[in-house]
N, C-alpha and C. Protein backbone atom coordinates (compact mmCIF):
# COMPACT_ATOMS: atom_id res chain seq x y z
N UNK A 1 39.51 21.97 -1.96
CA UNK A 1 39.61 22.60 -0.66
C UNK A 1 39.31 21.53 0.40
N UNK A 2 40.25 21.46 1.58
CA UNK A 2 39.92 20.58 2.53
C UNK A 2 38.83 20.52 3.48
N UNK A 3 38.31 19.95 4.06
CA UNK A 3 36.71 20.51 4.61
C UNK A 3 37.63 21.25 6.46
N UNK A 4 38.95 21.07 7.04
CA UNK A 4 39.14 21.71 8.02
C UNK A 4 39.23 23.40 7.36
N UNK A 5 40.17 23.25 5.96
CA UNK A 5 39.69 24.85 5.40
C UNK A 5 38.71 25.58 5.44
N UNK A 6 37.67 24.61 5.05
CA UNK A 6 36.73 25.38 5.05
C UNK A 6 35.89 25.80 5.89
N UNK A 7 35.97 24.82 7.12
CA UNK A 7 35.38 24.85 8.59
C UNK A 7 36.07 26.36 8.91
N UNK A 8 37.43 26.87 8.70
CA UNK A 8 38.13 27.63 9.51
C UNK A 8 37.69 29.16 8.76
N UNK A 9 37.42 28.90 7.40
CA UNK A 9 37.20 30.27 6.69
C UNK A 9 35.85 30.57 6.95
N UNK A 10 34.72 29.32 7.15
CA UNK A 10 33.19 29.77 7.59
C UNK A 10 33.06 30.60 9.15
N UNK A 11 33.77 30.23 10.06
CA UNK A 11 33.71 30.41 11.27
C UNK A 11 34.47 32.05 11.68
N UNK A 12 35.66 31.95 10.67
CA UNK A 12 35.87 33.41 10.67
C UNK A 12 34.66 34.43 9.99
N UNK A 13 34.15 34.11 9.08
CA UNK A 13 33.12 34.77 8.67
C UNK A 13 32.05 35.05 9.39
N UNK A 14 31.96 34.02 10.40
CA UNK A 14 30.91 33.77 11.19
C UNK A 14 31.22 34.86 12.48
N UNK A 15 32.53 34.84 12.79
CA UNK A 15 33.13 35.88 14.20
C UNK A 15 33.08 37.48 13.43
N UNK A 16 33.14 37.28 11.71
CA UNK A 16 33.71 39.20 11.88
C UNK A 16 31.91 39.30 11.50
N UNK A 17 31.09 38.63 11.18
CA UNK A 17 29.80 39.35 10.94
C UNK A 17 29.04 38.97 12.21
N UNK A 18 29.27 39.24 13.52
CA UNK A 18 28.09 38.97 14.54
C UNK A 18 26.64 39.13 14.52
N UNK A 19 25.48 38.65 15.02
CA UNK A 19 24.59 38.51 14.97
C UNK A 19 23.94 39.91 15.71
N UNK A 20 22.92 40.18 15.27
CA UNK A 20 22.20 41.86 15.90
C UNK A 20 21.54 40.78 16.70
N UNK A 21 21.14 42.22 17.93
CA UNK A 21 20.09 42.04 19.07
C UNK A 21 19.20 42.15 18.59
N UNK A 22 18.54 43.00 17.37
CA UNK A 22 17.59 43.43 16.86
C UNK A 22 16.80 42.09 17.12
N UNK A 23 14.94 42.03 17.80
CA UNK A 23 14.56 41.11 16.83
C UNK A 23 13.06 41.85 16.68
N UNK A 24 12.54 41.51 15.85
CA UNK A 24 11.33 42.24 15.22
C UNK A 24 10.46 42.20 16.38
N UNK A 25 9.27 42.69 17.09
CA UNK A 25 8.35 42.57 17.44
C UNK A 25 7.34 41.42 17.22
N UNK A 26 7.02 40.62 18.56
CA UNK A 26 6.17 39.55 18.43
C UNK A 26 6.82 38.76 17.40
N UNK A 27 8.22 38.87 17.24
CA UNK A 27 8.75 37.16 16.88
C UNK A 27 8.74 35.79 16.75
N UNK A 28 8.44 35.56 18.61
CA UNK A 28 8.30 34.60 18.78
C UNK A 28 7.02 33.78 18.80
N UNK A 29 5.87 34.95 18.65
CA UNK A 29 4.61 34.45 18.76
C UNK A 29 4.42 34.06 17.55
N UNK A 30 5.11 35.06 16.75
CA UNK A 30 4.34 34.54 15.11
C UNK A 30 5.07 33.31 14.37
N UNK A 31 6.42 32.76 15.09
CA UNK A 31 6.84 31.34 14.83
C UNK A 31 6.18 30.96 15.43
N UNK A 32 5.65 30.50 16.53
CA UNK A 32 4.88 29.60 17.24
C UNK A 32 3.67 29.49 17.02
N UNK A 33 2.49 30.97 16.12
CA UNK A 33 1.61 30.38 15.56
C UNK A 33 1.76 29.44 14.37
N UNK A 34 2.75 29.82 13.52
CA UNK A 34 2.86 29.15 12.49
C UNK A 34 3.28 27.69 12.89
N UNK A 35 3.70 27.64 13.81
CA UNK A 35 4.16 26.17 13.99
C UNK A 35 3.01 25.50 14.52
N UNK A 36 2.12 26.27 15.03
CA UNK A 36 0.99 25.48 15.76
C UNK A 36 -0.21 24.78 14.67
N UNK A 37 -0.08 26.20 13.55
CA UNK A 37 -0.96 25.72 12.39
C UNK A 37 -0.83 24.12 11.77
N UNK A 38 -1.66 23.18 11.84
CA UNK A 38 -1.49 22.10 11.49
C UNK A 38 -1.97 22.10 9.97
N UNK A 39 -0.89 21.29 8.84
CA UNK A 39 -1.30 21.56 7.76
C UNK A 39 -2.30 20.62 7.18
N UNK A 40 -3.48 21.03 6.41
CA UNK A 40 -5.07 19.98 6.33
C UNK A 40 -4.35 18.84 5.56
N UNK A 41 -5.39 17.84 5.85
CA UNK A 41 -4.92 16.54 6.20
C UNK A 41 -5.45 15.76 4.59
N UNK A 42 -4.29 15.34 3.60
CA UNK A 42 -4.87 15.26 2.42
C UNK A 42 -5.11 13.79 1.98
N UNK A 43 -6.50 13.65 1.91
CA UNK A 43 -7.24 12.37 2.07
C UNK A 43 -6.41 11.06 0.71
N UNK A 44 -6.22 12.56 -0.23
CA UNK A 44 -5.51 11.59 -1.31
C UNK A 44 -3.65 10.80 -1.46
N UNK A 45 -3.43 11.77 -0.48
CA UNK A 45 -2.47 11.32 -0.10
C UNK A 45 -2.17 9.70 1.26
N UNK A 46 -3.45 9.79 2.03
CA UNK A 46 -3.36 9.12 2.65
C UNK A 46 -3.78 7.46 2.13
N UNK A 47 -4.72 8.05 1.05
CA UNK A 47 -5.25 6.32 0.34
C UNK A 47 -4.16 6.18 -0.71
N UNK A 48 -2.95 6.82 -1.23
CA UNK A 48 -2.12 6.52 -2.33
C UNK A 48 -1.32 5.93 -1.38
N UNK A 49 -0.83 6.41 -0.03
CA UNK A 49 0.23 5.81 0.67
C UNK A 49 -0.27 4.67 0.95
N UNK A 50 -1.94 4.09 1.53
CA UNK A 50 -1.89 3.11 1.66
C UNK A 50 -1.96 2.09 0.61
N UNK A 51 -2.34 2.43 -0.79
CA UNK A 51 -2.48 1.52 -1.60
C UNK A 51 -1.00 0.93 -2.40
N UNK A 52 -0.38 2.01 -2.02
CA UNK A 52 1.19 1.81 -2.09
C UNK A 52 2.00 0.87 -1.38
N UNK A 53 1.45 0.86 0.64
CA UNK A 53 1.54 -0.44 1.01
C UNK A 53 1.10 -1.78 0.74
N UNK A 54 -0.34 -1.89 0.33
CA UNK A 54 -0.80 -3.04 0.25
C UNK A 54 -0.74 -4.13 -1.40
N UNK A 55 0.30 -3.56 -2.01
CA UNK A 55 1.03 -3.74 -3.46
C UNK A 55 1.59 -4.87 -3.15
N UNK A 56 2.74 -5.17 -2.13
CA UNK A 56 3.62 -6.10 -1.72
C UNK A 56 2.61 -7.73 -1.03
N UNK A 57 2.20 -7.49 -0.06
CA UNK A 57 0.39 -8.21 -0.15
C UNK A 57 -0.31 -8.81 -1.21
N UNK A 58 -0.46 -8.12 -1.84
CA UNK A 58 -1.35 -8.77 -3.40
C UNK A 58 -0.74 -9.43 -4.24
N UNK A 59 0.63 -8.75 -4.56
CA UNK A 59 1.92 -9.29 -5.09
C UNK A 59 2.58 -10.66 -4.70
N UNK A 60 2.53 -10.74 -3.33
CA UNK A 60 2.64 -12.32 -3.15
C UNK A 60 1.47 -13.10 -3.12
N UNK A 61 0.29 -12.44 -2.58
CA UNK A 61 -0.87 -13.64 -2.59
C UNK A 61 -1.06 -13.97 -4.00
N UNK A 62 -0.73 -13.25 -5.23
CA UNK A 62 -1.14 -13.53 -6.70
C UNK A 62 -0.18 -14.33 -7.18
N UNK A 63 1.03 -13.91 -6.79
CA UNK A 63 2.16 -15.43 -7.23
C UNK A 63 2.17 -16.65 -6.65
N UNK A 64 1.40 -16.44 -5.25
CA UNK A 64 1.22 -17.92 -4.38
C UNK A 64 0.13 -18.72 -5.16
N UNK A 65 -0.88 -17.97 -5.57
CA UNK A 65 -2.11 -18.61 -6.37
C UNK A 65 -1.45 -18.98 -7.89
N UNK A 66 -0.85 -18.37 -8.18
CA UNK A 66 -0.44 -18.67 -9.72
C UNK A 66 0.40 -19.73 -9.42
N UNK A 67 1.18 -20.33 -8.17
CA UNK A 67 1.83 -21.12 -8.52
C UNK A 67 1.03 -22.27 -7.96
N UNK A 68 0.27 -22.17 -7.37
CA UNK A 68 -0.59 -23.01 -6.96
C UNK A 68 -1.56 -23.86 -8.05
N UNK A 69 -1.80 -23.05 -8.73
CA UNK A 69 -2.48 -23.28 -10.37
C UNK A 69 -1.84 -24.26 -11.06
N UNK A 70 -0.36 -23.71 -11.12
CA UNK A 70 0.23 -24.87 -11.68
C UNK A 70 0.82 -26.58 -10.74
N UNK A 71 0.37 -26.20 -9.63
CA UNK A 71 0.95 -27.59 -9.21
C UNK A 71 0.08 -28.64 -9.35
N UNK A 72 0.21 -29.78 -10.20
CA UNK A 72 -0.98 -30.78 -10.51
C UNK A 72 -1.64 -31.79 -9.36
N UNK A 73 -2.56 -31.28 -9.39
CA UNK A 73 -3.23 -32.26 -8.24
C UNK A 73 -3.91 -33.77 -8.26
N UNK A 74 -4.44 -34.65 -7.20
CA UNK A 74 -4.18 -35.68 -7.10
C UNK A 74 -5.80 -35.73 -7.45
N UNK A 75 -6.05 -37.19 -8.23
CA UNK A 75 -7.49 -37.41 -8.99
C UNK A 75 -8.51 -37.58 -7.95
N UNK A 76 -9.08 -36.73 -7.63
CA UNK A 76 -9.77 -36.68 -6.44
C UNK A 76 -10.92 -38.07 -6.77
N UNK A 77 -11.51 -38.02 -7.91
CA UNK A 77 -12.55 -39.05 -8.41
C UNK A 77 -12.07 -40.34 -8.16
N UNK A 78 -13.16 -41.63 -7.83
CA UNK A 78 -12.51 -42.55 -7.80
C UNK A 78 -12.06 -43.52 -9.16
N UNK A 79 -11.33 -44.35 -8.87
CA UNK A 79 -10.81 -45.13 -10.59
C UNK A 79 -12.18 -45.64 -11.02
N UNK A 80 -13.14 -46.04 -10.46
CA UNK A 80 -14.24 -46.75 -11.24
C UNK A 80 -15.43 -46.32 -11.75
N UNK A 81 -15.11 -44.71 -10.82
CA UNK A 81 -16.25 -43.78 -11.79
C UNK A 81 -15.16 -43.05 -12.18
N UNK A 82 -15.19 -42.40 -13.34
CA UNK A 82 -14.67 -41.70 -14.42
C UNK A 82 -15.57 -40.75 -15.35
N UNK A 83 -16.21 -40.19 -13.85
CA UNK A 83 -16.74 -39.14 -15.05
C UNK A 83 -16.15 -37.93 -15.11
N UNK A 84 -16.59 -36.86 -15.83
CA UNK A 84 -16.26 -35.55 -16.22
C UNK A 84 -16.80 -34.28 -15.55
N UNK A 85 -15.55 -33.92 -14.54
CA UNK A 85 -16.41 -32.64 -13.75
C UNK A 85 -17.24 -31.69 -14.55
N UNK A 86 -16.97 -31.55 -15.39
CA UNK A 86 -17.92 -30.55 -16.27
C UNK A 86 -19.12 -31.20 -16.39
N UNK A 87 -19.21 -32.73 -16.77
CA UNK A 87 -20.93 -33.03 -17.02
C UNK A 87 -21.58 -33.41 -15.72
N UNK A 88 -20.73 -33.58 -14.65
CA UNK A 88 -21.26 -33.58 -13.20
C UNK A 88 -21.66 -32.00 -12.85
N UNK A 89 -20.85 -31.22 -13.35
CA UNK A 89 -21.13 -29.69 -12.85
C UNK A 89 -22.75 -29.39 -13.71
N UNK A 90 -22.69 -29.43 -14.77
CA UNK A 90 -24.01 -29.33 -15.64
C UNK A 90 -25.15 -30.19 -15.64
N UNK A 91 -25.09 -31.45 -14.85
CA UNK A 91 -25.86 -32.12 -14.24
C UNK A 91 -26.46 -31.31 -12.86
N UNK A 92 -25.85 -30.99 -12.07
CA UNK A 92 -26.22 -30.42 -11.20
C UNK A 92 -26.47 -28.96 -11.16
N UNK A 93 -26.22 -28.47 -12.32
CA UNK A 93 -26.73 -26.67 -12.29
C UNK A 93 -28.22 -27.18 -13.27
N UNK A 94 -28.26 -28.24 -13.72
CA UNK A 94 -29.56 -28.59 -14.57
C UNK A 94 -30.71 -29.21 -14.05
N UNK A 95 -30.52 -29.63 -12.66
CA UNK A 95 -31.07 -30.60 -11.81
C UNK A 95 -32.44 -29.80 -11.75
N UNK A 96 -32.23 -28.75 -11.25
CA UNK A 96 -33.86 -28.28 -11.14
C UNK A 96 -34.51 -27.89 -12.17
N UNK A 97 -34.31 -27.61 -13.71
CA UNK A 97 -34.65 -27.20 -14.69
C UNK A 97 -35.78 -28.79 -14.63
N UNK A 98 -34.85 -29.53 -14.66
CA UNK A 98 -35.59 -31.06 -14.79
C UNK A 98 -36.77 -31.51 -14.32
N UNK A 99 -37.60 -30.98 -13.12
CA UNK A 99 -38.59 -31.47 -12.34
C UNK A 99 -39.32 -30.78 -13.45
N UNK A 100 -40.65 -31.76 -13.46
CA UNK A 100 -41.88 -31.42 -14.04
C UNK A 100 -42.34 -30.87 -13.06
N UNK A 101 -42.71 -30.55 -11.91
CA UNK A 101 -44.02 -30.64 -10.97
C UNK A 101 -43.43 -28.69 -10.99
N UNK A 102 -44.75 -28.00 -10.64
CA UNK A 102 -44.54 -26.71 -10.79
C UNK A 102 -45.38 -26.71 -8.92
N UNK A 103 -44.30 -25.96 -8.33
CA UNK A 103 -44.81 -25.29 -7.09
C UNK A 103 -45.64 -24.10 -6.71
N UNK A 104 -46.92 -24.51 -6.76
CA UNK A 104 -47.79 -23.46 -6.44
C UNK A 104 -48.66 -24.06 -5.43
């Protein structure tokens, strides 16, 4: 069926069934309360929508770091010391274990 067909067979339908004057009592008030009613405000809906935004955010800052991970960096140490960040790191988390003298 062509949609001008069908435009022409709705519209006749539309002219032989006219609309009543009738309208119920306080009609219009009781759409307009209902429209005024605001529907309560659902907290879980509002933290899913935002955690739903902030997906795209995390999503690139975690691939920027992951690729960052892999890009090899330049020997910060100089060529004539050659030591090992790990026994420099454990040197210095050990540093105070080391003092004899007790503070009192």
């Amino acid at each position: 069926m062509k949609i001008e067909e069908l435009r022409a067979k709705l519209l006749a339908a539309a002219r032989a069934n006219p609309p009543g004057d009738h309208v119920p009592l306080a009609f219009e008030r009781r759409v307009l309360a209902h429209l005024a009613v605001k529907p309560p405000v659902e907290l879980a809906a509002l933290w899913a929508r935002a955690l739903w935004r902030a997906t795209v955010p995390c999503v690139a800052i975690t691939v920027l770091l992951g690729v960052f991970s892999f890009i090899p960096t330049r020997n910060i140490m100089n060529s004539t010391n050659e030591e090992d960040l790990s026994q420099t790191f454990e040197q210095t988390l050990l540093a105070s274990s080391d003092q004899q003298e007790e503070i009192w």
